[in-house]
Structures are given as C-alpha cells and as structure tokens.
N, C-alpha and C. Protein backbone atom coordinates (compact mmCIF):
# COMPACT_ATOMS: atom_id res chain seq x y z
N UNK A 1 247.61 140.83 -9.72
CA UNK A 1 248.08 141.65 -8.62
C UNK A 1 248.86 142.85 -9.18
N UNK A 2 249.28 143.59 -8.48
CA UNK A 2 249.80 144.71 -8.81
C UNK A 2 250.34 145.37 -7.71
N UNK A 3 251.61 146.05 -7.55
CA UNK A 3 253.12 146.05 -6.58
C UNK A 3 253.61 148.02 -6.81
N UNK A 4 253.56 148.03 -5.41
CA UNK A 4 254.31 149.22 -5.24
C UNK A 4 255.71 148.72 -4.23
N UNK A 5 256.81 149.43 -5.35
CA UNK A 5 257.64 149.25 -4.53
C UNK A 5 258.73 150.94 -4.19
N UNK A 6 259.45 150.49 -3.28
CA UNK A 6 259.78 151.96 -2.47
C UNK A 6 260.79 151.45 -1.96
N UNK A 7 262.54 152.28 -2.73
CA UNK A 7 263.12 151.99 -2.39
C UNK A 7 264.39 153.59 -1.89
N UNK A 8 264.91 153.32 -0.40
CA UNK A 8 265.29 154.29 0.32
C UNK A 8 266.55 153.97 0.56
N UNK A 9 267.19 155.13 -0.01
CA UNK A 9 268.96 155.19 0.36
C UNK A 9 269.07 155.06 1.90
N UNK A 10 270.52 154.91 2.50
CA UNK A 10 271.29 154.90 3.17
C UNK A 10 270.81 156.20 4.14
N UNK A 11 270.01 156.34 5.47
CA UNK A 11 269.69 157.30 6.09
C UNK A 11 271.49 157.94 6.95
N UNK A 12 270.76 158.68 7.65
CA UNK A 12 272.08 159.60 8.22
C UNK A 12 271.85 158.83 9.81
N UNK A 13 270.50 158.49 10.10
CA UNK A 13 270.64 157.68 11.16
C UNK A 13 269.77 156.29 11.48
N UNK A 14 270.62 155.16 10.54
CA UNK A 14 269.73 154.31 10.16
C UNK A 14 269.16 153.48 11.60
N UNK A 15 270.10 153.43 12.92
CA UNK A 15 268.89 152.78 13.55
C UNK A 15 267.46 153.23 14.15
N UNK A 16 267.21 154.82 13.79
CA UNK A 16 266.70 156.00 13.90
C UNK A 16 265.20 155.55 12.92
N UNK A 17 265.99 155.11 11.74
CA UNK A 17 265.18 155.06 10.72
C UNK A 17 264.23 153.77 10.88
N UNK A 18 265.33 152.19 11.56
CA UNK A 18 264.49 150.78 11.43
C UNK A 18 263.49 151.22 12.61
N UNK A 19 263.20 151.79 13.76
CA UNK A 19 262.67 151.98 14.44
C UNK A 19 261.40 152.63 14.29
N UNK A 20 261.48 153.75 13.67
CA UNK A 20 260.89 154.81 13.28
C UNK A 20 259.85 154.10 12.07
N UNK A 21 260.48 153.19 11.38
CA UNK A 21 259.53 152.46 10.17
C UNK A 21 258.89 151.68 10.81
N UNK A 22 260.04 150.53 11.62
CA UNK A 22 258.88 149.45 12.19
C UNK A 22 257.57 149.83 13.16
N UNK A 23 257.80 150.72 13.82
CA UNK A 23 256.99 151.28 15.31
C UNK A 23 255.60 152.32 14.26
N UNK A 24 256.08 153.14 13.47
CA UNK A 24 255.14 154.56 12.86
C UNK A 24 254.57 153.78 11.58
N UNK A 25 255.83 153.85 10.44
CA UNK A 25 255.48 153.61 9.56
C UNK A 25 254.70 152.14 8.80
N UNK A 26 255.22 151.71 9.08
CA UNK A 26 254.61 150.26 8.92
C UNK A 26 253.11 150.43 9.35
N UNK A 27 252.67 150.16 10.66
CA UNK A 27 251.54 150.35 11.37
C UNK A 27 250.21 151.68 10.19
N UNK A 28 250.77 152.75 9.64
CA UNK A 28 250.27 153.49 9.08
C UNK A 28 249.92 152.65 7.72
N UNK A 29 250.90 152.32 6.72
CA UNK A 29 250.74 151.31 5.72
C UNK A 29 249.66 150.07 5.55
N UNK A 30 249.69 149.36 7.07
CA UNK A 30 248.74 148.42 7.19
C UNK A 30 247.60 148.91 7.32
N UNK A 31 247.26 149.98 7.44
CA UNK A 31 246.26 150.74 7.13
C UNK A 31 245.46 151.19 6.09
N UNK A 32 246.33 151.19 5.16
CA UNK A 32 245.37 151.60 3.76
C UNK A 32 244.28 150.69 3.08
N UNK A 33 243.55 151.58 2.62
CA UNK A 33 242.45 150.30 1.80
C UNK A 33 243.05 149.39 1.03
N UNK A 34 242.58 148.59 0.87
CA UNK A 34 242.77 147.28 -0.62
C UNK A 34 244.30 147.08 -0.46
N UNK A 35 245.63 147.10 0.63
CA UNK A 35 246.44 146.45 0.75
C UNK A 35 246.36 145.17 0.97
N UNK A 36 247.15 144.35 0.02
CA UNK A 36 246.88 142.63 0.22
C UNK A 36 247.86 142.13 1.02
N UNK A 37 249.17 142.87 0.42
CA UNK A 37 250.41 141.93 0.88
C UNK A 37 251.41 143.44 1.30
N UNK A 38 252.19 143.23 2.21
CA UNK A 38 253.43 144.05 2.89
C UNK A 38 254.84 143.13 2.92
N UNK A 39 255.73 143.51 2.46
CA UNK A 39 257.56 142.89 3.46
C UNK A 39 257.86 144.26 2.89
N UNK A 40 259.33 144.24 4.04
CA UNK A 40 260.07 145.18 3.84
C UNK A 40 261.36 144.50 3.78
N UNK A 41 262.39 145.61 3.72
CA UNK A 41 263.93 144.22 4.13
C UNK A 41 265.07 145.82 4.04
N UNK A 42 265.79 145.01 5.37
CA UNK A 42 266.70 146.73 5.68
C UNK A 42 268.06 145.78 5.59
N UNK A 43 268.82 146.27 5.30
CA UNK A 43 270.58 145.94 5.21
C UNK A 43 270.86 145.10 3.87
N UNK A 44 270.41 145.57 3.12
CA UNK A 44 270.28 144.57 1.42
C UNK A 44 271.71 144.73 1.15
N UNK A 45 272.15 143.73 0.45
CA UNK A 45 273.88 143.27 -0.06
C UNK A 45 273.78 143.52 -1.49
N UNK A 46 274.78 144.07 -2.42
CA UNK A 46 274.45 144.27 -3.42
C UNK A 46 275.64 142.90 -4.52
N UNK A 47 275.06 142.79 -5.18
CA UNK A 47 275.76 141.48 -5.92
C UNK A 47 276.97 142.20 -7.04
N UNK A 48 276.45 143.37 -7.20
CA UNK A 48 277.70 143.72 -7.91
C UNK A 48 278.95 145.01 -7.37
N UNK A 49 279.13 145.96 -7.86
CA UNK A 49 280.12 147.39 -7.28
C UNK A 49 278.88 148.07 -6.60
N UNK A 50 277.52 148.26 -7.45
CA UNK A 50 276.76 149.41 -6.52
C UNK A 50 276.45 149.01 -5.35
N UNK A 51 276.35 150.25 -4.49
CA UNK A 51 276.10 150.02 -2.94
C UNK A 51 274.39 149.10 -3.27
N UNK A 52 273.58 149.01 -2.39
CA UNK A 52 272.39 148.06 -2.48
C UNK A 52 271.73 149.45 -1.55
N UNK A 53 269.82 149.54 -1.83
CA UNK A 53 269.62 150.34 -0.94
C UNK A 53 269.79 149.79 0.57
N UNK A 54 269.39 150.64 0.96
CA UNK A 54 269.25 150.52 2.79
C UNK A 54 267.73 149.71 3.06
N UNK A 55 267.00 149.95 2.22
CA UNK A 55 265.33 149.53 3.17
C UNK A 55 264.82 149.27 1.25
N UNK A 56 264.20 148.32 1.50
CA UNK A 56 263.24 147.95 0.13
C UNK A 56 262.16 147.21 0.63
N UNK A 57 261.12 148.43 0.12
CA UNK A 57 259.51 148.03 1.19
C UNK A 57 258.83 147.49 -0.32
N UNK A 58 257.49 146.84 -0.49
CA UNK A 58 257.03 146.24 -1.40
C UNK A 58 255.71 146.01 -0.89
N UNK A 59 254.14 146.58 -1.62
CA UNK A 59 253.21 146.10 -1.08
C UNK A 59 252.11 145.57 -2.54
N UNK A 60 251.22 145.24 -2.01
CA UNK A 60 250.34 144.43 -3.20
C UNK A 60 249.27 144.98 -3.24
N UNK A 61 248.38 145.23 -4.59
CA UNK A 61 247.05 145.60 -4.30
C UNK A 61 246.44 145.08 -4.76
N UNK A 62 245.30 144.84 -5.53
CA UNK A 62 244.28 144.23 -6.47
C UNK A 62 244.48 144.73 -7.73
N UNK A 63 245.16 145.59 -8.07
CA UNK A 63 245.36 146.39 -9.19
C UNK A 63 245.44 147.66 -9.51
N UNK A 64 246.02 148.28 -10.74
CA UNK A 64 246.38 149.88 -10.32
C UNK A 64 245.30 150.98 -9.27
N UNK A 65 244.28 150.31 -10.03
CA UNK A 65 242.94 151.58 -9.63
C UNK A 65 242.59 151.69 -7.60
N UNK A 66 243.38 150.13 -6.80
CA UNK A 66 242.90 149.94 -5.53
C UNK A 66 244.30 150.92 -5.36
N UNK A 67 245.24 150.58 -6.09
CA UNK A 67 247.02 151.76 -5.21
C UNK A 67 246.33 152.71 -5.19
N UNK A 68 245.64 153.37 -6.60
CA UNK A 68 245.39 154.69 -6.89
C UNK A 68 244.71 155.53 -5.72
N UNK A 69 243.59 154.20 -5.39
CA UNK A 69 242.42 154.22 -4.31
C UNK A 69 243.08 154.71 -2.70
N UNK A 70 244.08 153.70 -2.54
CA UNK A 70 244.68 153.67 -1.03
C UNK A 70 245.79 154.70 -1.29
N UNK A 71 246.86 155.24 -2.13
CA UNK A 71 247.29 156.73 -2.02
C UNK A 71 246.34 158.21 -1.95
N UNK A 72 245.40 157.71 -2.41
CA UNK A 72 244.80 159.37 -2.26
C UNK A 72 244.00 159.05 -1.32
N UNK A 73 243.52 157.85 -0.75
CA UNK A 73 242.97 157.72 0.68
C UNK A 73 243.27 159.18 2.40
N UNK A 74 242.59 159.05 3.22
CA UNK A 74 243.29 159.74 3.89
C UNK A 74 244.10 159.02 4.78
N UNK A 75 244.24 157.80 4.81
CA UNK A 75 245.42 156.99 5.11
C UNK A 75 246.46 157.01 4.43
N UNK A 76 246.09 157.15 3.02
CA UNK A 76 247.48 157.31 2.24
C UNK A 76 248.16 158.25 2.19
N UNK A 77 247.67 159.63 2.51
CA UNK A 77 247.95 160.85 2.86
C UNK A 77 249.26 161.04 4.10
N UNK A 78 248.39 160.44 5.11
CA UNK A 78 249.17 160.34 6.49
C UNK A 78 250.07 159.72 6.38
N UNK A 79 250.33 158.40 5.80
CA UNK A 79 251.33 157.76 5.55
C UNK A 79 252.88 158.33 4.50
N UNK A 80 251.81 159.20 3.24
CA UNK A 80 252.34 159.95 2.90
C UNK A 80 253.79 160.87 3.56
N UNK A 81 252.56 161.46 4.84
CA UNK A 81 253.11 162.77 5.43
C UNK A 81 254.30 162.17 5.95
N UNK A 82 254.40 160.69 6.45
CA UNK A 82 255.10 159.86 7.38
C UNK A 82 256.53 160.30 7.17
N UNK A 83 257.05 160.35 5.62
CA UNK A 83 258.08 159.80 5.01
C UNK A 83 259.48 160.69 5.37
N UNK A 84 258.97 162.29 5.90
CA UNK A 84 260.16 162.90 6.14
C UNK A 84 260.10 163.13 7.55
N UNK A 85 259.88 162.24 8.32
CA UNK A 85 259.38 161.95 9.77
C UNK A 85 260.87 161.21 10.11
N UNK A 86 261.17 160.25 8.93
CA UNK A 86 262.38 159.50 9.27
C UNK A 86 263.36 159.01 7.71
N UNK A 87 263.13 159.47 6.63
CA UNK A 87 263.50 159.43 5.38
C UNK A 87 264.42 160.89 5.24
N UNK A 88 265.63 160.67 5.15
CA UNK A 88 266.82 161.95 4.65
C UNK A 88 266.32 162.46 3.17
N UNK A 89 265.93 161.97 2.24
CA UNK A 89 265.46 162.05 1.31
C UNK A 89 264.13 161.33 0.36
N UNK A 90 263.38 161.98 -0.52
CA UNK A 90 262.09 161.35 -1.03
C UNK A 90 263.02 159.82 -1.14
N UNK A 91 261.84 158.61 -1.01
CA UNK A 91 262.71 157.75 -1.87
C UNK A 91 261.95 157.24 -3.40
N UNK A 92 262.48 156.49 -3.72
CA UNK A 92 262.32 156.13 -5.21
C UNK A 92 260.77 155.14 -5.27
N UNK A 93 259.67 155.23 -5.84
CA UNK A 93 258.42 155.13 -5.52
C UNK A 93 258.38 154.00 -6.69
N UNK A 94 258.24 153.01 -7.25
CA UNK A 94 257.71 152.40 -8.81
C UNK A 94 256.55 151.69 -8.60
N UNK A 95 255.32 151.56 -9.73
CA UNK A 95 254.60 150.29 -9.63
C UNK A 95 254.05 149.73 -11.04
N UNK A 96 253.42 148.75 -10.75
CA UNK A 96 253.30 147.83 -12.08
C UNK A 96 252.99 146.89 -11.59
N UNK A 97 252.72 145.84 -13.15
CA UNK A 97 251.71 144.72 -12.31
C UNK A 97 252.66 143.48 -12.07
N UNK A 98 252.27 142.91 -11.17
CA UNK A 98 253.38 141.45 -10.51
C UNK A 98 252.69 140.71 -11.00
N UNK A 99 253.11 139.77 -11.29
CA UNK A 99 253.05 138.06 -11.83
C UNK A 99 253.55 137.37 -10.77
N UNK A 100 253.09 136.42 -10.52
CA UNK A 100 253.45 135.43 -9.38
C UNK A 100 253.38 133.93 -10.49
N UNK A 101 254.84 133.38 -10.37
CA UNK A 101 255.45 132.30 -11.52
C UNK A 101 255.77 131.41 -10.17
C-alpha cells in the first residue's frame, strides 16, 4: 500500500472548515481513481509542548504510480482546486509507502 497524508494548521474559522471538509471536500476525495482507504481526524492533542495540527486526513492507494494517477486525474484537480475553498493556508502534503504490522 502506499499513503498520502495531509496535514492542516489551525483554520481562522475552524467550524467553517469541519463543515466545509465533511459536506465538499471529503465527497470530492472519494472520488478519485484507485483510492482504497480514507479517515480524517479534526481536534488532535499533542503529547508534547507543540500545538498538534487541527485536521490530519490520510488516504491509501495501490502504490505511488495509482496517487500519481488520481492527483493528475480530473478529480484530482477539482479536489485540488477544493483546498483554498476552506484551508487559510496550503497544508503540508507527504507520501510513501505504509506497512500494515
């Protein structure tokens, strides 16, 4: 498997934002080709001094080449476009491959 994850600071109007993800964004996401797996998780606690983000979304694909596939999709595009619809800033994008232990 293989994991994109996307993680988004503290918005300026976060119930603006859970709404706006659950209702738009989400729905757009479940959309892309070769997505296997979706969670998200909003109000994260942080275990040490740093604040924790606000929203940490996480999805699965078959491997780099299906992400590659479903971002340049024209679903991935739109979803793309989604992000300053309800995101104060880009957020932090990573992927790589998951192991499931």
């Amino acid at each position: 498997m293989y994991k994109l994850t996307v993680v988004y600071d503290m918005p300026s109007d976060p119930d603006s934002f859970r709404a706006h993800y659950r209702d738009t964004h989400i729905p757009l996401v479940r959309a892309l080709p070769g997505v296997r797996r979706i969670n998200y998780s909003f109000d994260l606690e942080s275990l040490g001094e740093e604040p924790a983000p606000f929203c940490l979304f996480e999805a699965w694909f078959d491997d780099a080449a299906a992400l590659g596939a479903a971002m340049t999709s024209p679903e991935g595009e739109r979803t793309a476009a989604d992000v300053p619809n309800f995101s104060d800033a880009l957020p932090l994008m990573f992927h790589g491959p998951a192991t499931e232990v």
